[in-house]
Protein backbone atom coordinates (compact mmCIF):
# COMPACT_ATOMS: atom_id res chain seq x y z
CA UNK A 1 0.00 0.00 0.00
CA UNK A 2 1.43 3.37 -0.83
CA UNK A 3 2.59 5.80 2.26
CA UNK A 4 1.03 9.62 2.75
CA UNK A 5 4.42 11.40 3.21
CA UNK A 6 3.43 14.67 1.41
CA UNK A 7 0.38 17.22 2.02
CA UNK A 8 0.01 20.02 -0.51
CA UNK A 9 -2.46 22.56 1.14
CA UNK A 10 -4.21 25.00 -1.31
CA UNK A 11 -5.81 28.31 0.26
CA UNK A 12 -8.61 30.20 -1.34
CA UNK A 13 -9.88 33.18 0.85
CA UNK A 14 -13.44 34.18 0.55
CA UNK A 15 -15.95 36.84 2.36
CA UNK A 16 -19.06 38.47 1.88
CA UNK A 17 -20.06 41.27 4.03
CA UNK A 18 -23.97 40.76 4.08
CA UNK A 19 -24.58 44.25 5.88
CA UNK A 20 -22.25 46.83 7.98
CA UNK A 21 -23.61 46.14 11.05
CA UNK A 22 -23.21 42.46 10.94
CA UNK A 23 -19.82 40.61 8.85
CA UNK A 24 -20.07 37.01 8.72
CA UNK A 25 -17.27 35.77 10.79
CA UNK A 26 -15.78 32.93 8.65
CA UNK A 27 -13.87 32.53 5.76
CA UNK A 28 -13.23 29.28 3.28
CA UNK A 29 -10.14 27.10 2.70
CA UNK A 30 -9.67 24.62 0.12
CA UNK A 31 -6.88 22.04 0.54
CA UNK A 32 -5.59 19.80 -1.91
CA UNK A 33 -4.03 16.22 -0.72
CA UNK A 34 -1.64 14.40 -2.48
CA UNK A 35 1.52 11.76 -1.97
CA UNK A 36 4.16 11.48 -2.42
CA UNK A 37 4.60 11.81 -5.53
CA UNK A 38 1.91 14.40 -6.18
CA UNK A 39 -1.08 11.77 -6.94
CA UNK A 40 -4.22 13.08 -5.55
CA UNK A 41 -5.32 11.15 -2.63
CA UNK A 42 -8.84 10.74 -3.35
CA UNK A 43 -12.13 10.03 -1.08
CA UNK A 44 -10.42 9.48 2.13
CA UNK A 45 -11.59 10.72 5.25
CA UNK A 46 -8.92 12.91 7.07
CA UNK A 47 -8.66 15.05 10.14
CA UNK A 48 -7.39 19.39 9.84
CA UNK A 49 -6.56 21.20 12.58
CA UNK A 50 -6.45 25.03 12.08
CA UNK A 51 -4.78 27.56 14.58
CA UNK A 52 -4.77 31.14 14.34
CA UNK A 53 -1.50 32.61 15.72
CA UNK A 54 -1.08 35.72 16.77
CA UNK A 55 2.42 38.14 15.68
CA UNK A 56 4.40 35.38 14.07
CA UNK A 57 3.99 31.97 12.49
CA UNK A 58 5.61 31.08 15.91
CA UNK A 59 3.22 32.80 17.72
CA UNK A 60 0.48 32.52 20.35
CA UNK A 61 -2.70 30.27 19.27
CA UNK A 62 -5.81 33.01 19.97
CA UNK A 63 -8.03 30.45 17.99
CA UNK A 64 -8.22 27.07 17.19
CA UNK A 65 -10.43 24.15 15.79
CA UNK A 66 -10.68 20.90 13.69
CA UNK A 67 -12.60 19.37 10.61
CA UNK A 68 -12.90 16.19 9.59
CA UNK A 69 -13.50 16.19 6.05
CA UNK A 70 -13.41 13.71 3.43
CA UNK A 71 -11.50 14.83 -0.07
CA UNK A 72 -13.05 14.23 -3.67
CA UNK A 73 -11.77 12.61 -6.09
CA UNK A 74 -9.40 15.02 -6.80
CA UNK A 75 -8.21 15.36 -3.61
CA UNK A 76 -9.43 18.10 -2.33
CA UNK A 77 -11.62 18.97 0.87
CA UNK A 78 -13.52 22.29 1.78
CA UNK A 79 -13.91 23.71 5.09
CA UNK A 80 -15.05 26.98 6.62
CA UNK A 81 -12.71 28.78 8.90
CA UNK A 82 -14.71 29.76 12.36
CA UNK A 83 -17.42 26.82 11.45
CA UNK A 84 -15.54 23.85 13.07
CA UNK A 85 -15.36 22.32 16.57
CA UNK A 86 -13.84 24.77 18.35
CA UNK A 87 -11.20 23.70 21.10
CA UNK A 88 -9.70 27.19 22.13
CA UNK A 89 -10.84 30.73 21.51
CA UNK A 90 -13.11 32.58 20.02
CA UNK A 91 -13.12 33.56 16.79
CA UNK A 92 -15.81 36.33 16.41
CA UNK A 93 -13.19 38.35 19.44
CA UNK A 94 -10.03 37.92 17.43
CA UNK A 95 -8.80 41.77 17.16
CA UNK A 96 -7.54 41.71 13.43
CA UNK A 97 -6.63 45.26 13.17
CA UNK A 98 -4.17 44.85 16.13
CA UNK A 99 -1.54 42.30 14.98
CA UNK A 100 -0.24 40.25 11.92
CA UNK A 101 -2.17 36.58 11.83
CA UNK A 102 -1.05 33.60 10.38
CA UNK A 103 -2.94 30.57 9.76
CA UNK A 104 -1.29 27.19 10.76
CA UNK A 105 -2.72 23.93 9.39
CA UNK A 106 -1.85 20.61 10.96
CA UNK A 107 -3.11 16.86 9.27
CA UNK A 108 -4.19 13.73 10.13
CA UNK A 109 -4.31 10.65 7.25
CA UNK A 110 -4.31 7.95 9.51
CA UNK A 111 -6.24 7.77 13.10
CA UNK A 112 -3.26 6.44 14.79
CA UNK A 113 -0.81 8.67 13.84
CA UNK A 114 -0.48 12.58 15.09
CA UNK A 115 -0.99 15.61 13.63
CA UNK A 116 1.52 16.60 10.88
CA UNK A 117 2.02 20.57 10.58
CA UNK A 118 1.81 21.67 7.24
CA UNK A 119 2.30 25.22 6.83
CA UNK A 120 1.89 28.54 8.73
CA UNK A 121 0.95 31.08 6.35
CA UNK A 122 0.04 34.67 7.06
CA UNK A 123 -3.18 35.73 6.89
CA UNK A 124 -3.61 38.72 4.55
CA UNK A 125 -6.29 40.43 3.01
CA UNK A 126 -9.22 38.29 5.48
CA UNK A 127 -8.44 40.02 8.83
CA UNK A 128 -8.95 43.57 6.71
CA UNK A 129 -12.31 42.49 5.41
CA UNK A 130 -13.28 41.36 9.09
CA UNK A 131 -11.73 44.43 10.34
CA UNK A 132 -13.41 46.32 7.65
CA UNK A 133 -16.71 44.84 8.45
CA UNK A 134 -16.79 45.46 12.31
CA UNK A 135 -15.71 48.79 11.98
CA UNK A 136 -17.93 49.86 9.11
CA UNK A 137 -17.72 51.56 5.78
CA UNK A 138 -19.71 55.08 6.30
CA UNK A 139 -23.05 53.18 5.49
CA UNK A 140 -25.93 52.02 7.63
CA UNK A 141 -28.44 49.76 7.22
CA UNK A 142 -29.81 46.34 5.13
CA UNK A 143 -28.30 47.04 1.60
CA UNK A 144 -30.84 44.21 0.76
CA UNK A 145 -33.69 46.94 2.10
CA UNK A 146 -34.89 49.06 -0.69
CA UNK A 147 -35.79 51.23 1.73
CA UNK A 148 -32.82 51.96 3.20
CA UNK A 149 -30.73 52.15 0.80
CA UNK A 150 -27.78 54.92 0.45
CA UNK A 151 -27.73 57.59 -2.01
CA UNK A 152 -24.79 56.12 -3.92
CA UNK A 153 -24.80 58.78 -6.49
CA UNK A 154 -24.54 61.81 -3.99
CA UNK A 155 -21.91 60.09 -2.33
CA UNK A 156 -19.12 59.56 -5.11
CA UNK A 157 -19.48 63.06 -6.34
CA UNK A 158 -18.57 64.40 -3.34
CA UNK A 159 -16.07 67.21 -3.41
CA UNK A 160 -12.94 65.30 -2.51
CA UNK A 161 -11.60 68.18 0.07
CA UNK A 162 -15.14 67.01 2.41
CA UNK A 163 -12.00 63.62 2.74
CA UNK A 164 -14.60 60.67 1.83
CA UNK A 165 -11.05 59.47 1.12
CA UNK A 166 -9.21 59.76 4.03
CA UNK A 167 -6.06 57.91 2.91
CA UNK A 168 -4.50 56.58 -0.32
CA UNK A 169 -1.94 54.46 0.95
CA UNK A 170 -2.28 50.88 2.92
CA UNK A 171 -5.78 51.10 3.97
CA UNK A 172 -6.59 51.04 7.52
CA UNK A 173 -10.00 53.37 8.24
CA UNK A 174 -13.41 52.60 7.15
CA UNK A 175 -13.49 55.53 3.97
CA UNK A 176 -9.58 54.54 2.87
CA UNK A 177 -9.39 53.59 -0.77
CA UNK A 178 -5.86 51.35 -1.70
CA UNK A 179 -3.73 52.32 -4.53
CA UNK A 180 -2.88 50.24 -7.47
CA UNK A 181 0.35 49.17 -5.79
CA UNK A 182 -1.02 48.08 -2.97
CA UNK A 183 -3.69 46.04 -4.46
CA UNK A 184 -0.88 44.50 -6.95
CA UNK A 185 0.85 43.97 -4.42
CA UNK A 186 -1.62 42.08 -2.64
CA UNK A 187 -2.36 39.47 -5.76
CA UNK A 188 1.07 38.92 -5.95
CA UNK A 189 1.15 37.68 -2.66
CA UNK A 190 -1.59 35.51 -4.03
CA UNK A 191 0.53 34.20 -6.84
CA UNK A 192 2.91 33.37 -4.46
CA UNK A 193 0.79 31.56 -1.95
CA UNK A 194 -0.60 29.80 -5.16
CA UNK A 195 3.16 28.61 -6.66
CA UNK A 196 4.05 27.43 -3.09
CA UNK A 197 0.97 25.34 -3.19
CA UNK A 198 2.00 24.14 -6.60
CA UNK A 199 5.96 23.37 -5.80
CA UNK A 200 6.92 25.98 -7.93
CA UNK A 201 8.15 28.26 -5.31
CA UNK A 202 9.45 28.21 -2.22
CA UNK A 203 9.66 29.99 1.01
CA UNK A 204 12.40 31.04 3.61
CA UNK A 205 11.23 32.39 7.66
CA UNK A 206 12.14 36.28 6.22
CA UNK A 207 9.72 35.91 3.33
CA UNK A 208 11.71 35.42 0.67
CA UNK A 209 10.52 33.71 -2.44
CA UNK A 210 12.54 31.53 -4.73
CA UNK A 211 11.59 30.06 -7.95
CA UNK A 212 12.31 26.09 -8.41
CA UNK A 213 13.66 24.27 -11.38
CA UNK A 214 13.39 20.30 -11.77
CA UNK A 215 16.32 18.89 -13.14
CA UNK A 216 15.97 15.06 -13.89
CA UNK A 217 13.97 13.66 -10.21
CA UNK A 218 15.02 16.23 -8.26
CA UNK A 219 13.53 19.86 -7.54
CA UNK A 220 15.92 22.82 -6.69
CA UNK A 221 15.53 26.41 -5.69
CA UNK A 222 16.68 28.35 -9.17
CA UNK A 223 18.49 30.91 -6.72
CA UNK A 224 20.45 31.10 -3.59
CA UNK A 225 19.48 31.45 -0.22
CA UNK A 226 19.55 34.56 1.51
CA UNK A 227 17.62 33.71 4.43
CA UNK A 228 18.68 35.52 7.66
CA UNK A 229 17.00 33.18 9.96
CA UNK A 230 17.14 29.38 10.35
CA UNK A 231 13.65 27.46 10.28
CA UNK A 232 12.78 27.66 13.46
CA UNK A 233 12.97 31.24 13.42
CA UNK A 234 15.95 32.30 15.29
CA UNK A 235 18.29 34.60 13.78
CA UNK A 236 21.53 33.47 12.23
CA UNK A 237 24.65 35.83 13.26
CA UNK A 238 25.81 38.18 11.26
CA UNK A 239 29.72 38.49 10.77
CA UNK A 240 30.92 41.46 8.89
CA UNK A 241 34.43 41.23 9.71
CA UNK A 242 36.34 39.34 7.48
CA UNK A 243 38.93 38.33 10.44
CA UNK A 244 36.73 37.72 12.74
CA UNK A 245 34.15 35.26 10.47
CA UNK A 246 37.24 32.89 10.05
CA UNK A 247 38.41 32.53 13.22
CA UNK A 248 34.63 32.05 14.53
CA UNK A 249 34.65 28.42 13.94
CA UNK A 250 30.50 28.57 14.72
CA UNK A 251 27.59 29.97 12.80
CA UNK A 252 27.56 32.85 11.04
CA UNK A 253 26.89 34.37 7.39
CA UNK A 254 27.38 37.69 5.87
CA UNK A 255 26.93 39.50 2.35
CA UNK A 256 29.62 40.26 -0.33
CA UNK A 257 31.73 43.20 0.70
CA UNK A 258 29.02 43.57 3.43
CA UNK A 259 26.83 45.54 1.14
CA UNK A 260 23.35 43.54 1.16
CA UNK A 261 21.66 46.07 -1.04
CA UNK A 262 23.86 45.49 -4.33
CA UNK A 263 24.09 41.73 -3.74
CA UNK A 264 21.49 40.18 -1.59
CA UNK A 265 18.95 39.73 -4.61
CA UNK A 266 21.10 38.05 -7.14
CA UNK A 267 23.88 36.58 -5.15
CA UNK A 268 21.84 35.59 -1.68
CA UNK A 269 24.08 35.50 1.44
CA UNK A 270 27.57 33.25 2.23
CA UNK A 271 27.27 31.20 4.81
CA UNK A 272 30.23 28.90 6.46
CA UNK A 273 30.03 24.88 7.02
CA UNK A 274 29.04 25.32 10.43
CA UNK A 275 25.86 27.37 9.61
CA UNK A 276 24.99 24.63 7.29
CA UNK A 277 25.39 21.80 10.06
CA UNK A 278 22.99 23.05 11.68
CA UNK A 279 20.42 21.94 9.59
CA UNK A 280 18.15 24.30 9.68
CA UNK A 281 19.18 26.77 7.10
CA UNK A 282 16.44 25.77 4.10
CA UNK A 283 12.59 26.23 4.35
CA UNK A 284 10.58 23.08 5.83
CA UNK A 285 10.38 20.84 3.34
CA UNK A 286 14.12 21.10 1.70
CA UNK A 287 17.47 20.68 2.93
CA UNK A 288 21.44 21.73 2.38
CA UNK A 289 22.09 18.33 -0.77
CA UNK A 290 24.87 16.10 0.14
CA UNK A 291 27.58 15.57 -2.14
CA UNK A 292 26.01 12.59 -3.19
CA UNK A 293 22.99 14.53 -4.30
CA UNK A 294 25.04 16.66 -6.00
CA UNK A 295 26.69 13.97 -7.73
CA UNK A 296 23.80 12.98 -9.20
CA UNK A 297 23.29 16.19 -10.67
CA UNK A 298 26.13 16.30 -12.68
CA UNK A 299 25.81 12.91 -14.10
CA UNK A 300 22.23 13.81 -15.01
CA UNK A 301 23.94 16.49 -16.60
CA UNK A 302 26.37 14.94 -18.38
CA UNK A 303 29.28 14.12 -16.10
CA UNK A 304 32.39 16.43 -14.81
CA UNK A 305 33.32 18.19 -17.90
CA UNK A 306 30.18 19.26 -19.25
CA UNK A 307 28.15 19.58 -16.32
CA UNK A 308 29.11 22.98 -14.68
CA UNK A 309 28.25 25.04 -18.00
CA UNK A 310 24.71 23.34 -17.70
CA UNK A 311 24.70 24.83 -14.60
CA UNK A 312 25.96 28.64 -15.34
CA UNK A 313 23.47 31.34 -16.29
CA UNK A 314 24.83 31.90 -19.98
CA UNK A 315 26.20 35.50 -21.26
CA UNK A 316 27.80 37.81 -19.28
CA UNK A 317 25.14 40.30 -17.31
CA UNK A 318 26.69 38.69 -14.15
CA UNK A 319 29.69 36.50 -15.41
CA UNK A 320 32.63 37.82 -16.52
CA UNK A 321 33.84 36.73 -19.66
CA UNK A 322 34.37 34.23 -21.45
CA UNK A 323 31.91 32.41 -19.08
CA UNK A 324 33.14 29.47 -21.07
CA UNK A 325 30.73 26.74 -22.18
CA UNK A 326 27.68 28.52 -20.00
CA UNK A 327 24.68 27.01 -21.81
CA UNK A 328 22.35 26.97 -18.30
CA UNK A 329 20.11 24.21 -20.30
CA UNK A 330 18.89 23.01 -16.82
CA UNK A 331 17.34 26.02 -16.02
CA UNK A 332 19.71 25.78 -12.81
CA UNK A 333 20.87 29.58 -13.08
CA UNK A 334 23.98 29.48 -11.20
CA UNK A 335 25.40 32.98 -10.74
CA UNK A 336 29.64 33.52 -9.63
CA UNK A 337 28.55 35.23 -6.07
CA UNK A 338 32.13 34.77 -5.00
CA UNK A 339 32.90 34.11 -1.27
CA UNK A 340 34.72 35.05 1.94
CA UNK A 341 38.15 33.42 1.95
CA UNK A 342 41.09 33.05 4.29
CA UNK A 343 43.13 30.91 6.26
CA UNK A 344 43.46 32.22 9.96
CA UNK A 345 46.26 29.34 10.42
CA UNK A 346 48.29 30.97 8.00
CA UNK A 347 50.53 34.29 8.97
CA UNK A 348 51.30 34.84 5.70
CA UNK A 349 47.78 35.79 4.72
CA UNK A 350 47.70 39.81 4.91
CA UNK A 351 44.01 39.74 5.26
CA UNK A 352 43.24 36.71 7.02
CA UNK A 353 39.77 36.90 5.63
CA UNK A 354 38.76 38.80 2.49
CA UNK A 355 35.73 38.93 -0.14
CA UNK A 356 36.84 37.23 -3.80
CA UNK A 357 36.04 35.97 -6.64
CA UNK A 358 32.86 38.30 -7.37
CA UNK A 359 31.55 37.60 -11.28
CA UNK A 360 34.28 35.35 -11.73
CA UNK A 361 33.16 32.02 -9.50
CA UNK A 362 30.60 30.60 -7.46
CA UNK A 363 30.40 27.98 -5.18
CA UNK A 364 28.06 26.16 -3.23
CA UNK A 365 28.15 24.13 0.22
CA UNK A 366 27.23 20.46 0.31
CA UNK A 367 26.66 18.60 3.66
CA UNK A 368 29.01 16.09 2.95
CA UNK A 369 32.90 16.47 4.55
CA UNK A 370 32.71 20.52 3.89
CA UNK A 371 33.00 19.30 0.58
CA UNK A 372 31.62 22.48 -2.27
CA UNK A 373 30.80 22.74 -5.69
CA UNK A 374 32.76 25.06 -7.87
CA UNK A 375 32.01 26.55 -10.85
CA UNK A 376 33.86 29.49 -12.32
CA UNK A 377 33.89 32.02 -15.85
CA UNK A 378 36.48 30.16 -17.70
CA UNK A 379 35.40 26.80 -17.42
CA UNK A 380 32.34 24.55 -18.74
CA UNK A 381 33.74 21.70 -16.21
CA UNK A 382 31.95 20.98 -13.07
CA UNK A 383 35.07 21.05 -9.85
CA UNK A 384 35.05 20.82 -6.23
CA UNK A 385 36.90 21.79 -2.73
CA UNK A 386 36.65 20.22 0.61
CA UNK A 387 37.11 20.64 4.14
CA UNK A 388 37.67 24.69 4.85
CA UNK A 389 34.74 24.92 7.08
CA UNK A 390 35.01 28.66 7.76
CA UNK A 391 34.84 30.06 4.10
CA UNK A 392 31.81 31.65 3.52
CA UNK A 393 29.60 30.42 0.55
CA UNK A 394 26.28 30.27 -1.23
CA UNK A 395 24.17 27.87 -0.40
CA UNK A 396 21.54 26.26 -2.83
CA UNK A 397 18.67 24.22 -1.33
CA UNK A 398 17.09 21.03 -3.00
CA UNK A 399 13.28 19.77 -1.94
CA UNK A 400 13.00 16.55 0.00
């Protein structure tokens, strides 16, 4: 019999404010279930548990309550947030104008086993609709009463200096209206919620999003992690002395020449071996590869000297050139973000630990021995170091 190992959970948020003096307090989630190897699991009874968590996806649990809903045949289930058997709070008292929210969902396939979490995702533009609805929108009354119903037309061509618009920014008062760039920015957190439902993004704990490429039977992130915070959410230390981060021999990362606005986006952070020991450094769900995983990369790819310029984003925006044999026909997009180097055994070093190699190599951590893959601009050929555990490098993270 085939295993559950993996959940995908799809969101859709829906409300409809029936009047302004009472919101219905609810809101719908759909969740789609699937294995391990993304097959639907179809008409099976499971058990949800949903949490509300206050400030952080760490945070306190003001609500909480469980389903048990069966999927369809294509896997999905539908439930109603606020409509389930509630085992803590109160959802009608949650203040959603105060704080951030984040909804966590936890699963249950089989009765014996536990709960599983599967994601904590922040709540976005629900809590403003509640919010919205409690606090009213300059209207009164049934808008389903004929009667009562408001003199729409007087009320848009009023002179704009009587402030029927008191704010075009984020909206946070009953008569605010939000600008284009807030609303775009809201569906694009959509998309994103969407693509990590589908595996085609991912996630880190600061919010960044990374696009993912599958390369033969394995699914990587398409650009390297600059994550400031492991997993669980605690922060990892930042190092910006070049001395000082190799002699550390524990934990730490910093950005090229210590200038995170010029290369945090394309480059991500360096981080040294012991960072990546830790384990934590990738989102849920993916991990630092081991050499071995890595191995099997490049002989998907074509073995050792073919492999790295499968690899290499081709042309020279970011490598210099020649950026020999750079064809990036994996869709792998490796950029040269360089890497903090030194040797602090070695008094012949005048700067025991320096910034290198910018546009002209890149290389990435494994798990395996301190053992990293090298690629660099005048070479098609995939190479490797091992064992300098304080270097600091990029770091690329592959699914489980």
């Amino acid at each position: 019999m085939k295993k559950i190992f993996t959940l995908l959970i799809g969101i859709v948020f829906s409300i409809t404010i029936l009047n302004a003096q009472a919101p219905p307090q609810a809101f719908s989630l759909k969740a789609v279930i699937a294995d391990d190897r993304g097959n639907p699991v179809s008409n099976k009874s499971i058990r949800l548990r949903i949490s509300i968590l206050q400030d952080n996806a760490n945070g306190i649990a003001v609500y909480a309550e469980t389903f048990s809903p069966t999927t369809n045949s294509a896997g999905q289930v539908d439930v109603v947030i606020g409509h389930g058997t509630v085992i803590n709070g109160d959802f009608s008292a949650i203040g959603w104008s105060m704080d951030a929210y984040f909804l966590k969902m936890e699963a249950q396939i089989k009765p014996k086993d536990g709960y599983r979490l599967i994601s904590a995702t922040q709540l976005l533009s629900v809590p403003y609709a509640l919010y919205a609805g409690e606090a009213g929108n300059g209207f009164s009354g049934d808008y389903d009463d004929l009667t009562n119903k408001p003199d729409l037309a007087a009320y848009a061509t009023k002179d704009m200096q009587n402030q029927n618009i008191s704010n075009l920014a984020n909206p946070v008062n009953n008569q605010d209206a939000a600008t284009k760039a807030y609303v775009d920015a809201l569906l694009q957190r959509i998309d994103n919620l969407e693509a990590l439902v589908l595996g085609t993004k991912a996630q880190d704990m600061d919010g960044n999003m990374y696009n993912t490429v599958t390369i033969g039977d394995q699914v990587w992130m398409k650009e390297n992690l600059k994550t400031t915070r492991y997993n669980d959410g605690t922060a990892i230390p930042l190092v910006t002395d070049g001395t000082t981060f190799i002699h550390l021999g524990s934990a730490a990362y910093c950005w090229y020449n210590n200038d995170e606005a010029t290369y945090k986006n394309d480059y991500g952070a360096l981080y040294n071996q012991y960072a990546v020991n830790t384990g934590k450094l990738c989102p849920a769900g993916w991990h630092v590869p081991s050499w071995e995983e890595f191995e099997k990369l490049r002989d998907y790819l074509g073995g050792t000297s073919v492999a790295g310029g499968k690899l290499k984003e081709s042309g020279t925006a970011h490598w210099a050139s020649p950026n020999t044999g750079a064809t990036n026909e994996s869709g792998f997009t490796a950029l040269p973000g360089g890497g903090m180097y030194g040797d602090p055994a070695d008094p012949s070093e005048n700067t025991p630990g320096e910034f290198r190699l910018i546009g002209e190599s890149g290389a990435w951590w494994s798990t395996t021995e301190s053992r990293w893959l090298i690629l660099s601009n005048n070479s098609g050929a995939w190479e490797y170091g091992w064992y300098i555990p304080w270097f600091g490098f990029s770091v690329r993270c592959l699914k489980d």
